[in-house]
N, C-alpha and C. Protein backbone atom coordinates (compact mmCIF):
# COMPACT_ATOMS: atom_id res chain seq x y z
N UNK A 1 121.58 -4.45 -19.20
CA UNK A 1 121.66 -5.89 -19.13
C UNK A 1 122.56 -6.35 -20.25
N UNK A 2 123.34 -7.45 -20.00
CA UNK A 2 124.56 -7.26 -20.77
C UNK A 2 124.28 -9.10 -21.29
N UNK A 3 124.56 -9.33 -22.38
CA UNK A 3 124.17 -10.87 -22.96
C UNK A 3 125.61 -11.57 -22.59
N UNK A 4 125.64 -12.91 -22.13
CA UNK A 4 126.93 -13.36 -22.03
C UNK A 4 127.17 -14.09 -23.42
N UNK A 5 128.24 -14.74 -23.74
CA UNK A 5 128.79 -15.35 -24.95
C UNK A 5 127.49 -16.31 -25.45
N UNK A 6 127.15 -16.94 -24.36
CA UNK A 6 125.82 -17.70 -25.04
C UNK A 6 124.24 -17.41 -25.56
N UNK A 7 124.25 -16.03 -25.21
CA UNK A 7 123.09 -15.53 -25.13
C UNK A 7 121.98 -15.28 -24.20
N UNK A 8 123.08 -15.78 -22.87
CA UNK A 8 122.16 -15.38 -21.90
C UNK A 8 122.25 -14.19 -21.16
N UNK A 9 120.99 -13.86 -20.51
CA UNK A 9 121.20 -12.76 -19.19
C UNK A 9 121.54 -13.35 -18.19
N UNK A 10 122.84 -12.41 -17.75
CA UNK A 10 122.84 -13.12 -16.12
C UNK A 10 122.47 -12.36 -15.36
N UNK A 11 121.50 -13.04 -14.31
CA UNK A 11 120.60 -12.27 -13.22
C UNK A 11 121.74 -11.90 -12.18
N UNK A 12 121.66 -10.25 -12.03
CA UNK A 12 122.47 -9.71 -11.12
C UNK A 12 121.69 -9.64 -9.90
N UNK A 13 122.70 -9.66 -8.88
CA UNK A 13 121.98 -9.01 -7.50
C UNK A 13 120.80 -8.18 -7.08
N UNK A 14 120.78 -7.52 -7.87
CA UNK A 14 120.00 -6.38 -7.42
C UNK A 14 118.77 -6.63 -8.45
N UNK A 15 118.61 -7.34 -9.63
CA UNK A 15 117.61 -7.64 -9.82
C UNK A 15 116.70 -8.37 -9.48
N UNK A 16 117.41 -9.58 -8.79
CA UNK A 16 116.83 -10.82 -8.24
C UNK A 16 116.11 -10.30 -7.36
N UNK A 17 116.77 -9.32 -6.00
CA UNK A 17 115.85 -9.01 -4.96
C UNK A 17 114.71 -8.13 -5.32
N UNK A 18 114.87 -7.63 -6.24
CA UNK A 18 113.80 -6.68 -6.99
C UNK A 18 112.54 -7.81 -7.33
N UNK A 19 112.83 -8.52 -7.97
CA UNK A 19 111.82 -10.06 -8.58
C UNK A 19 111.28 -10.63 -6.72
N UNK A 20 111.98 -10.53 -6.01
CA UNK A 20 111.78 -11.77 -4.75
C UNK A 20 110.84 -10.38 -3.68
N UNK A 21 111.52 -9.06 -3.43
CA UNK A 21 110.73 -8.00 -3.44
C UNK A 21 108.99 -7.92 -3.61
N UNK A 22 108.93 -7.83 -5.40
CA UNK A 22 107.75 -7.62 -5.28
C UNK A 22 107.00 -9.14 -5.34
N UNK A 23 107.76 -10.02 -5.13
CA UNK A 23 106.97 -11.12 -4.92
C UNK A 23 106.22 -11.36 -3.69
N UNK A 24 106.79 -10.88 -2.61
CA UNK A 24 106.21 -10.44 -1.28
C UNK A 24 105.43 -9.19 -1.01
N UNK A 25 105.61 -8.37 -1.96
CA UNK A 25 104.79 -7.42 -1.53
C UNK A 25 103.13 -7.55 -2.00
N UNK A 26 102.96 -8.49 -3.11
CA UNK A 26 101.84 -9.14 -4.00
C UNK A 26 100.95 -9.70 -2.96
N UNK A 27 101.38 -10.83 -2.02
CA UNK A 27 100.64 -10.83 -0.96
C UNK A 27 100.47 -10.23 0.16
N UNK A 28 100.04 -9.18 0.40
CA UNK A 28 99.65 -8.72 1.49
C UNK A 28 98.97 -9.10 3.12
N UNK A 29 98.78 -9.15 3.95
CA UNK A 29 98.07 -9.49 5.10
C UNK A 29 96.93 -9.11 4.83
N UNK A 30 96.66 -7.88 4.01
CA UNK A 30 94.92 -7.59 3.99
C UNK A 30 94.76 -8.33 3.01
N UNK A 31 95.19 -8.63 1.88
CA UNK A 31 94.73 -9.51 0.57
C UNK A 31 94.36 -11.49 1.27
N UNK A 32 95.14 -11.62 1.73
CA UNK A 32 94.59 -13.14 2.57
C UNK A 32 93.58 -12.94 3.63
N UNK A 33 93.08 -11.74 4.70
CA UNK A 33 92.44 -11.35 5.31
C UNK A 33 91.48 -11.10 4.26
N UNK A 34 91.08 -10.48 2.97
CA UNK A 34 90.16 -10.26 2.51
C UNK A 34 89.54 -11.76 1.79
N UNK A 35 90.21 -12.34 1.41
CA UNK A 35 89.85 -14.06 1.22
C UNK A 35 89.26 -14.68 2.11
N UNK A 36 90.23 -14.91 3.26
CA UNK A 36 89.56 -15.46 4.22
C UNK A 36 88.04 -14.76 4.64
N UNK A 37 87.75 -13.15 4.32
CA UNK A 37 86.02 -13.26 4.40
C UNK A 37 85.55 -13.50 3.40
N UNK A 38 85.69 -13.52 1.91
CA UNK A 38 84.93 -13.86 1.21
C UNK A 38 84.94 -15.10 1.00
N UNK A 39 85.76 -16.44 1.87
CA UNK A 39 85.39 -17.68 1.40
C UNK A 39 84.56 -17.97 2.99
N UNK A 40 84.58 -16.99 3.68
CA UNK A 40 83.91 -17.13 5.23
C UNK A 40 82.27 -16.56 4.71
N UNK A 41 82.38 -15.80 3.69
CA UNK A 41 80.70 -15.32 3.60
C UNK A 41 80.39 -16.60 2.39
N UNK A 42 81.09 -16.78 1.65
CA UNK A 42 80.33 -18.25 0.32
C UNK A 42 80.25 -19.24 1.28
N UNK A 43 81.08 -19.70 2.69
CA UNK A 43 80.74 -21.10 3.16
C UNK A 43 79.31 -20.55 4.24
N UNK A 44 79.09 -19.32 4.56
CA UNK A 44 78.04 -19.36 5.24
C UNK A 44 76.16 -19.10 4.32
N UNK A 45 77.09 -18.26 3.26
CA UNK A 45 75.76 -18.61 2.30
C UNK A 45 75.32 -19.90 2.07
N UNK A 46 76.47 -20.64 1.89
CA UNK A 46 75.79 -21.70 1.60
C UNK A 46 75.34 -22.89 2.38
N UNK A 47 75.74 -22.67 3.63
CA UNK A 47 74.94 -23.21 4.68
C UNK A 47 73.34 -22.75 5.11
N UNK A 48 73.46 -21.55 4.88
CA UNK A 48 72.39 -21.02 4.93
C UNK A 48 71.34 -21.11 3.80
N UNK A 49 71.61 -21.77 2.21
CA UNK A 49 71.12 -22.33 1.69
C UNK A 49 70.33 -23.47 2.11
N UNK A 50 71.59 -23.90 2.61
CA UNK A 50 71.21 -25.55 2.51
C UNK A 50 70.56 -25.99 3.84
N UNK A 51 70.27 -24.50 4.54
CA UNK A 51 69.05 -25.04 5.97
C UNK A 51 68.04 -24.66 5.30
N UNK A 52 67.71 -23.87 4.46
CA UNK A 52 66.79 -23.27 4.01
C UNK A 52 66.11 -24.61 2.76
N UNK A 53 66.42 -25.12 2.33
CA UNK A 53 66.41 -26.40 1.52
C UNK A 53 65.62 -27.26 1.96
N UNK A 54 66.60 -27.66 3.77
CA UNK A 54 66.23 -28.59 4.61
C UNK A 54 65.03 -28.48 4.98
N UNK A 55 64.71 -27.28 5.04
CA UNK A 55 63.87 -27.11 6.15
C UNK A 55 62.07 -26.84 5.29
N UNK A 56 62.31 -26.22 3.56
CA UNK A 56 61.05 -26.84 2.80
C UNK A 56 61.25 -27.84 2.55
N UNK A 57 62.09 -28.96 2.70
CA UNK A 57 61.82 -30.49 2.27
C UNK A 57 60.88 -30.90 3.50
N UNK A 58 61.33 -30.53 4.58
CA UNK A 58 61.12 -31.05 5.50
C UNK A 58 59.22 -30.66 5.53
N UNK A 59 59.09 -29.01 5.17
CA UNK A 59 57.27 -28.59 5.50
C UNK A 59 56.91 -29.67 4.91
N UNK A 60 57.73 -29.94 3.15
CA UNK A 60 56.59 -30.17 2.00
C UNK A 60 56.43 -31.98 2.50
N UNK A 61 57.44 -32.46 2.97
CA UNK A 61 57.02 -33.58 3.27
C UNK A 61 55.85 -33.87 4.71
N UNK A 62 55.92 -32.99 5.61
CA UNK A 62 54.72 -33.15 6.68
C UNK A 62 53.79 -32.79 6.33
N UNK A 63 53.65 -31.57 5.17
CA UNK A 63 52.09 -31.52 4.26
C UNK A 63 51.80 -32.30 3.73
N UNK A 64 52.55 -33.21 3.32
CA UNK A 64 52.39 -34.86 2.65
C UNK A 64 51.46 -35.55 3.26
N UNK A 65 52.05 -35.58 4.66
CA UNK A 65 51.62 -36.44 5.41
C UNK A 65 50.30 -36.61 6.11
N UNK A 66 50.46 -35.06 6.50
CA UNK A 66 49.22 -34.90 7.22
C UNK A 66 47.94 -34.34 6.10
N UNK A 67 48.30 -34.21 5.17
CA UNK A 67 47.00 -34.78 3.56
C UNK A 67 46.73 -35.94 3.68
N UNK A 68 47.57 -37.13 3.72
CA UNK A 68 47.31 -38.58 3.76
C UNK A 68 46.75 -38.87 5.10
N UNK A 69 47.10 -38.27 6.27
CA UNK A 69 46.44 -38.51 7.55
C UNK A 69 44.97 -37.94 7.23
N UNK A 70 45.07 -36.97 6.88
CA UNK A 70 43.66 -36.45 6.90
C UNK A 70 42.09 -37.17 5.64
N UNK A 71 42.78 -38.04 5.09
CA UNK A 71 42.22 -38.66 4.42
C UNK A 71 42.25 -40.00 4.69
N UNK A 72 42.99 -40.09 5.44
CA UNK A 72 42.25 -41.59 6.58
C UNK A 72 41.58 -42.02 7.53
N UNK A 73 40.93 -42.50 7.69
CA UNK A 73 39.85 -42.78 9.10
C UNK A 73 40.57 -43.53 9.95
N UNK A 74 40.10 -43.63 11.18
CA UNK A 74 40.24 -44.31 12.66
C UNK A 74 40.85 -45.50 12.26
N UNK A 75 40.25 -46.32 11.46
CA UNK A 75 41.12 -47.77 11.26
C UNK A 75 42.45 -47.75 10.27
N UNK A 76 42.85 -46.69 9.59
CA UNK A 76 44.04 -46.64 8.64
C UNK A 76 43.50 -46.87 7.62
N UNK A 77 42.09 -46.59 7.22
CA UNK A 77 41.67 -46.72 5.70
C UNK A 77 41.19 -45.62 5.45
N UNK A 78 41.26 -45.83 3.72
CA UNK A 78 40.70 -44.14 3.21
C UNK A 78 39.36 -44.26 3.59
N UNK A 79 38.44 -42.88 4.22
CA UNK A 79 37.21 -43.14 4.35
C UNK A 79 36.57 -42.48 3.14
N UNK A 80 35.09 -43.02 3.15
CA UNK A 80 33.83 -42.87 2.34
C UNK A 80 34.00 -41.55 1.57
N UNK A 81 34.25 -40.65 2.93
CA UNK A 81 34.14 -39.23 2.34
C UNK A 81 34.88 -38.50 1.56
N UNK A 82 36.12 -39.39 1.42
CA UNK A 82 37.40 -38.80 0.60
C UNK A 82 37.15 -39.38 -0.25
N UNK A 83 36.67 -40.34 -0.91
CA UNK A 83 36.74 -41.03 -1.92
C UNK A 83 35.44 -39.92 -2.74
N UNK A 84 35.82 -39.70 -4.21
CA UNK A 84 35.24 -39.04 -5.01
C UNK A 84 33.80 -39.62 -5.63
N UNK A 85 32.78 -39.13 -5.49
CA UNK A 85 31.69 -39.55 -5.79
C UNK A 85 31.47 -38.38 -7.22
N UNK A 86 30.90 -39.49 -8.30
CA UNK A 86 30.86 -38.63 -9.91
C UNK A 86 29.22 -38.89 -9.64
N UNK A 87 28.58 -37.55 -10.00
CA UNK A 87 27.43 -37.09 -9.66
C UNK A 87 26.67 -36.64 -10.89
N UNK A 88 25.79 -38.35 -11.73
CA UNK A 88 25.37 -37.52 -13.39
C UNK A 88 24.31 -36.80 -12.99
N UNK A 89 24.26 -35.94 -14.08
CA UNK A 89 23.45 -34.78 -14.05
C UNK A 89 22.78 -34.88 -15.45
N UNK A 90 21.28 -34.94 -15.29
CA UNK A 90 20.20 -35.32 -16.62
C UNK A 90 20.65 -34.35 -17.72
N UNK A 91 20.48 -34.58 -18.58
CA UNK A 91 20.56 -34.08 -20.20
C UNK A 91 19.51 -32.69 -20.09
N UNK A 92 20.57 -31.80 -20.26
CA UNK A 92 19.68 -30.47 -20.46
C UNK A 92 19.88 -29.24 -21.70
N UNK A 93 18.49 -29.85 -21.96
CA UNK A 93 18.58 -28.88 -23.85
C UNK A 93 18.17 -27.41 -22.94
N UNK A 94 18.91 -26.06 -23.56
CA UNK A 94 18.53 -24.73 -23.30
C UNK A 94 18.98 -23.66 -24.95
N UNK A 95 18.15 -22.94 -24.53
CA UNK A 95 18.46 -21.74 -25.85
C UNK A 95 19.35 -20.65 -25.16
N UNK A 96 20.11 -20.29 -25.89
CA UNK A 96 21.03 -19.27 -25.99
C UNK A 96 20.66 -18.62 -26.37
N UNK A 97 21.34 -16.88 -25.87
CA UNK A 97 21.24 -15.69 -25.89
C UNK A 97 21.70 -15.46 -27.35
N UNK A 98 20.61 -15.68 -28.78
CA UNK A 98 21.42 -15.13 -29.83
C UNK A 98 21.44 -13.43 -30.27
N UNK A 99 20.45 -12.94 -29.74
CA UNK A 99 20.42 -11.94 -29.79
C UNK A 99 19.86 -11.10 -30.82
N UNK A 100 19.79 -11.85 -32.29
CA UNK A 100 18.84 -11.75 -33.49
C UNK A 100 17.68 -12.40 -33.88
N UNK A 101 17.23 -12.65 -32.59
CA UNK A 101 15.93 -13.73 -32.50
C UNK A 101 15.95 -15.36 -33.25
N UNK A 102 16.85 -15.61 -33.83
CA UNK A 102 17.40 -16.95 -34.57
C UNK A 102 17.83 -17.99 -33.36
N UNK A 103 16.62 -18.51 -33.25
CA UNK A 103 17.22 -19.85 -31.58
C UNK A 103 18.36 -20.85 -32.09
N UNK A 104 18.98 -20.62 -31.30
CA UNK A 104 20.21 -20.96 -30.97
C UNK A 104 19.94 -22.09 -29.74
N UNK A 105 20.04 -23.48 -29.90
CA UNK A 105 19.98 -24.62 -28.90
C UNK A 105 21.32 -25.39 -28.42
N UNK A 106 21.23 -25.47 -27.08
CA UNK A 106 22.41 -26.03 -26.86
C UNK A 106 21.96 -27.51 -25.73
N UNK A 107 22.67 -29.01 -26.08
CA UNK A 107 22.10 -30.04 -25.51
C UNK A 107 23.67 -30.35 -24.62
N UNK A 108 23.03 -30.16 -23.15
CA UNK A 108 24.66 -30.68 -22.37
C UNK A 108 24.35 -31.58 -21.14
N UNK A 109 25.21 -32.54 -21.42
CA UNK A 109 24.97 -33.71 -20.24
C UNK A 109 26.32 -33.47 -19.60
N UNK A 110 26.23 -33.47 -18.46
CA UNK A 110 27.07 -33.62 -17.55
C UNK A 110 27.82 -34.36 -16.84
N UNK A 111 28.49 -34.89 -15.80
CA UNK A 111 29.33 -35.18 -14.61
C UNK A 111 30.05 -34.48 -13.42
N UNK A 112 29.79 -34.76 -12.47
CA UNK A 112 30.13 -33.79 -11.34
C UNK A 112 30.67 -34.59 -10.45
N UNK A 113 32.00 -34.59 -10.41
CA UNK A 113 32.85 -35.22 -8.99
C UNK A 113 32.93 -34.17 -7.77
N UNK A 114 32.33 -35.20 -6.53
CA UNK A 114 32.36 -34.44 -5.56
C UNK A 114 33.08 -35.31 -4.47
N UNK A 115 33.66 -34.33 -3.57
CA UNK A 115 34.18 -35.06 -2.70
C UNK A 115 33.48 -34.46 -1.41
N UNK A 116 33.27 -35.77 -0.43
CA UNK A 116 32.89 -34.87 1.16
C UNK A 116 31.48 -35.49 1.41
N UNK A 117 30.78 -36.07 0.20
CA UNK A 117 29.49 -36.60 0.40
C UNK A 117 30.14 -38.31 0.39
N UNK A 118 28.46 -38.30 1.58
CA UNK A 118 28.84 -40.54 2.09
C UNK A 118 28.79 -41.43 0.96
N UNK A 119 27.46 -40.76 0.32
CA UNK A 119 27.20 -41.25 -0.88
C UNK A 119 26.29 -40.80 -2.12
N UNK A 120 26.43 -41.26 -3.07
CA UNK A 120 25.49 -40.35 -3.88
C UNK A 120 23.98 -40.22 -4.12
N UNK A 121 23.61 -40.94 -3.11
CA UNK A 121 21.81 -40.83 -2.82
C UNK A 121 22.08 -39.57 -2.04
N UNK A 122 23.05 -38.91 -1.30
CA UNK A 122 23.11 -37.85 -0.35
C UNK A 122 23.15 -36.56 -1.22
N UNK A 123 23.51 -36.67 -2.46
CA UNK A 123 23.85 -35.70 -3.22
C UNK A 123 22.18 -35.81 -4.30
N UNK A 124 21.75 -36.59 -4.24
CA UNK A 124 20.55 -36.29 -5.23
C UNK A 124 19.80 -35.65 -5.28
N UNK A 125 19.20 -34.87 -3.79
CA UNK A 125 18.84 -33.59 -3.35
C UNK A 125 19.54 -31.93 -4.16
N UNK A 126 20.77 -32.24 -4.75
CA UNK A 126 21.34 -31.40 -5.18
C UNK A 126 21.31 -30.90 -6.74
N UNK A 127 21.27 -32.06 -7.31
CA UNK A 127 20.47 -32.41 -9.05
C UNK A 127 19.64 -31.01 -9.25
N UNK A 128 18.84 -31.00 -8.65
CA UNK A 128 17.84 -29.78 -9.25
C UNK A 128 18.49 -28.37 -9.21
N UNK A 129 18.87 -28.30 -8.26
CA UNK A 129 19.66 -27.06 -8.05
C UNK A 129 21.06 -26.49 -8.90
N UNK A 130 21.30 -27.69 -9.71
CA UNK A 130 22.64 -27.99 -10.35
C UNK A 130 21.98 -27.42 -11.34
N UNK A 131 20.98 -28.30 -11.99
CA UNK A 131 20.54 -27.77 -12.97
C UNK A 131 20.16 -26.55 -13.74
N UNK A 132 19.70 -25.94 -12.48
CA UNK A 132 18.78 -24.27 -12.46
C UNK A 132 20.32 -23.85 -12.28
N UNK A 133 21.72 -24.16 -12.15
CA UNK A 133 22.56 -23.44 -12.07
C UNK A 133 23.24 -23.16 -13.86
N UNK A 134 22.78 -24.57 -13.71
CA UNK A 134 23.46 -24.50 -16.02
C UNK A 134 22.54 -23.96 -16.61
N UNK A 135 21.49 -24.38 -16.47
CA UNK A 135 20.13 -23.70 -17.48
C UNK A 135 20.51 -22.03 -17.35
N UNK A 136 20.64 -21.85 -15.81
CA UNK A 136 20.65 -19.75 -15.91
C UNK A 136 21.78 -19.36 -16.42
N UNK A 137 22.78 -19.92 -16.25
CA UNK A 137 24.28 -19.68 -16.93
C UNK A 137 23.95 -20.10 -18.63
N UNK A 138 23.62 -21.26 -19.16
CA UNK A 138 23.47 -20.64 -20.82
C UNK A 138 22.78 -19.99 -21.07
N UNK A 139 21.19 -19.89 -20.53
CA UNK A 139 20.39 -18.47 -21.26
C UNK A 139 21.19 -17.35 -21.15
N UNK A 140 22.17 -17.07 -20.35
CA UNK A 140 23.02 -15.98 -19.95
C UNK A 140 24.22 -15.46 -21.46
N UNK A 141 25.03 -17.49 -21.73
CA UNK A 141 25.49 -17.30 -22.84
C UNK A 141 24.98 -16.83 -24.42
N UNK A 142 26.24 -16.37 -25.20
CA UNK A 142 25.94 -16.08 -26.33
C UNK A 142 26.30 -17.63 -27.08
N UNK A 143 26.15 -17.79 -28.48
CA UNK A 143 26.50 -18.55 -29.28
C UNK A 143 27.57 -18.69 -29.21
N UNK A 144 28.21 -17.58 -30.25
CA UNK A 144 29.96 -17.12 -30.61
C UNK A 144 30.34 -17.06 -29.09
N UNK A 145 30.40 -16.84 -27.85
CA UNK A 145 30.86 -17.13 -26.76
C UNK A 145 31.40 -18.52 -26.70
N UNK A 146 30.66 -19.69 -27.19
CA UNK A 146 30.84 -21.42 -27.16
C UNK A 146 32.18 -21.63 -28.35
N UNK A 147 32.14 -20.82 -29.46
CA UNK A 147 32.76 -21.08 -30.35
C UNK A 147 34.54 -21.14 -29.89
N UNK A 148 34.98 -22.35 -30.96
CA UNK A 148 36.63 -22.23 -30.34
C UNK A 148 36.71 -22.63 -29.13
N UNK A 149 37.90 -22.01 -28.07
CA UNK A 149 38.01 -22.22 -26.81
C UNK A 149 36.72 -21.85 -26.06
N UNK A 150 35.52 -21.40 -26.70
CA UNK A 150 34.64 -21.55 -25.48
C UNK A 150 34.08 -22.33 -24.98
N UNK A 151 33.79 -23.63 -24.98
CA UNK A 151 33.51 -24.72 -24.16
C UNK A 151 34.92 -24.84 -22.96
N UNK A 152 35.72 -24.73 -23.29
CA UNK A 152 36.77 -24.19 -21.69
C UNK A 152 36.00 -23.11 -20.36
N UNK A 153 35.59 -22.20 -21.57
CA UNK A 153 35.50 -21.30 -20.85
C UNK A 153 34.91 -21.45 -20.17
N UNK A 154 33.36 -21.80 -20.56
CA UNK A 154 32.31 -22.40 -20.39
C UNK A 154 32.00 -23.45 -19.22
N UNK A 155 33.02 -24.34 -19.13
CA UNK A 155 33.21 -25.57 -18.46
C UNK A 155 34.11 -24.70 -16.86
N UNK A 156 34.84 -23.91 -17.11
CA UNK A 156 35.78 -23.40 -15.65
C UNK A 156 34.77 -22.29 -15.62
N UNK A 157 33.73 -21.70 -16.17
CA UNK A 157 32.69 -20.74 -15.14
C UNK A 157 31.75 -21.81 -14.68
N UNK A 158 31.54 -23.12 -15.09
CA UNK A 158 30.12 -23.68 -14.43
C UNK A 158 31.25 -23.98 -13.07
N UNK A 159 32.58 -24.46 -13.27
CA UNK A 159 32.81 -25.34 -12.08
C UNK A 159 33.32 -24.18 -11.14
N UNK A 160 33.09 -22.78 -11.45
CA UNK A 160 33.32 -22.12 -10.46
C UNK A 160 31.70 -21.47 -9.73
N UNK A 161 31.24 -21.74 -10.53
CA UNK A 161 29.90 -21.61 -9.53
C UNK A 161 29.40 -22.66 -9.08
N UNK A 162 29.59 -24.00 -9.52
CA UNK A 162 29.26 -25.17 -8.74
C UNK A 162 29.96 -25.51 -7.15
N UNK A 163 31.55 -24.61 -7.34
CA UNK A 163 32.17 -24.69 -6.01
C UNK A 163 31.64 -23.79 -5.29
N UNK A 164 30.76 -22.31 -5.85
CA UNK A 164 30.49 -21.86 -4.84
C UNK A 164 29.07 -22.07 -4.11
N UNK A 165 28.57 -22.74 -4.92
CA UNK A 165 27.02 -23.01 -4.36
C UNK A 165 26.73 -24.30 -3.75
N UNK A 166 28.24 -25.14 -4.13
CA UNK A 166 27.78 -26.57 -2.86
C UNK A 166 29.20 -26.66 -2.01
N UNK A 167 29.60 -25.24 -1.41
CA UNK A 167 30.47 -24.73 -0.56
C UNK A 167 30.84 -25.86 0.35
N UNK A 168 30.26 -26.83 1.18
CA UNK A 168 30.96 -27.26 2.26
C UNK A 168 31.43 -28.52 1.91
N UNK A 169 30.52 -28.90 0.26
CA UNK A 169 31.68 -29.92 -0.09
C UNK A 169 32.48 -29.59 -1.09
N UNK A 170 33.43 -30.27 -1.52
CA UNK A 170 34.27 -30.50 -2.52
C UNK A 170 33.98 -30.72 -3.87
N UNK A 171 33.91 -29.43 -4.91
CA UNK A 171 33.53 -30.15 -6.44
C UNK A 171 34.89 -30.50 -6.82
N UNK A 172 35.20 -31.05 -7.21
CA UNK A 172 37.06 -31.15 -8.11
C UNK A 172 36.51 -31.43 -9.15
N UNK A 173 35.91 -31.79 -9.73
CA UNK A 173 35.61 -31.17 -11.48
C UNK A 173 34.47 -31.78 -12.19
N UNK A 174 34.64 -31.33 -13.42
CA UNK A 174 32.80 -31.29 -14.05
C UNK A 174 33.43 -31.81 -15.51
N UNK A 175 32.68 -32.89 -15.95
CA UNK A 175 33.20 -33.36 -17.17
C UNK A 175 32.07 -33.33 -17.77
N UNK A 176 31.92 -32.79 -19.49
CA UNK A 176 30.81 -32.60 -19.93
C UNK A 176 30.65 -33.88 -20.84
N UNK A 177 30.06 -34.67 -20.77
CA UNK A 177 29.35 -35.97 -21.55
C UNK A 177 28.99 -35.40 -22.61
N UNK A 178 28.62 -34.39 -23.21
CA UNK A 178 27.96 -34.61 -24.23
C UNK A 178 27.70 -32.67 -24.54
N UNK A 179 27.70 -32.39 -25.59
CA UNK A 179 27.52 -30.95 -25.54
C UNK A 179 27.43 -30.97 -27.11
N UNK A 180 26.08 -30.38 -27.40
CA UNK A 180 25.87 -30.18 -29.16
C UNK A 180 25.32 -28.73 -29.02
N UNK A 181 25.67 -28.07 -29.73
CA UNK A 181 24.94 -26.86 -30.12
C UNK A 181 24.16 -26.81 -31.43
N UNK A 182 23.05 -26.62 -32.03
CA UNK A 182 21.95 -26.67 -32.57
C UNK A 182 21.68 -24.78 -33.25
């Protein structure tokens, strides 16, 4: 390559087609054929996203619905039975399992929301049975069991045996009024 007076190269013949050459050979028919599937598989992924999208908006909103249907009665109002009835439960002192003969007393008043009952004279039949369910569950507990996070604990084992022993209705939860240990 030879510099002219000014310092330039002058592009000869045979280089140019060399430059214009592999400029055509860079694109290929398979290289645009291979594009054209990979922008043919990203536009179908993402259609296929976006039915897939459609189509849990679409469940989560008819589970919406038919929750709210199912909690309405014949005239378009919420009925009796959906509405949450809080169910007190008498003050019950019990001793704990201390295990070194040193009584250990524990005083717990309760609350019990239920759903599924008309009303709560219907549920008062149930009181006693509630009871004999906490009383056998703390003689069961230890002290140091209550300590720290154990009133959690404490509170999600009663409300899992309260769901299983008044099975055909609805407990949704147990709030403790009052809880001293002694």
């Amino acid at each position: 390559m030879s510099e002219t007076a000014n310092g330039r190269v002058p592009l000869s013949a045979p280089e140019s087609e060399d430059y214009e050459s592999a400029e055509h050979t860079s694109v290929s028919p398979d290289s645009t054929k291979k594009s054209k599937k990979k922008l043919l598989i990203i536009v179908a992924a993402a259609l296929v996203l976006l039915a897939g999208g459609g189509f849990v908006a679409w469940k989560k909103s008819s589970l919406f619905q038919t929750t709210v249907k199912s909690h309405l009665d014949t005239k378009g109002k919420f009925s009796a039975l959906n509405t949450p009835i809080i169910l007190g439960i008498p003050t019950i002192i019990s001793n704990l399992d201390s295990g070194d003969g040193h009584p250990v007393y524990v005083k717990l008043t309760a609350k019990v929301e239920v759903l599924g009952a008309s009303n709560e004279a219907s549920l008062q039949d149930k009181v006693p049975e509630i009871q004999d369910m906490f009383q056998t569950y703390l003689h069961e507990t230890r002290a140091q069991d209550i300590r720290g996070n154990g009133i959690y604990r404490l509170r999600e084992a009663m409300l899992r045996r309260l769901r299983a022993n008044m099975a055909p209705l609805q407990v949704t939860n147990l709030y403790l009024v009052e809880f001293l240990v002694q």
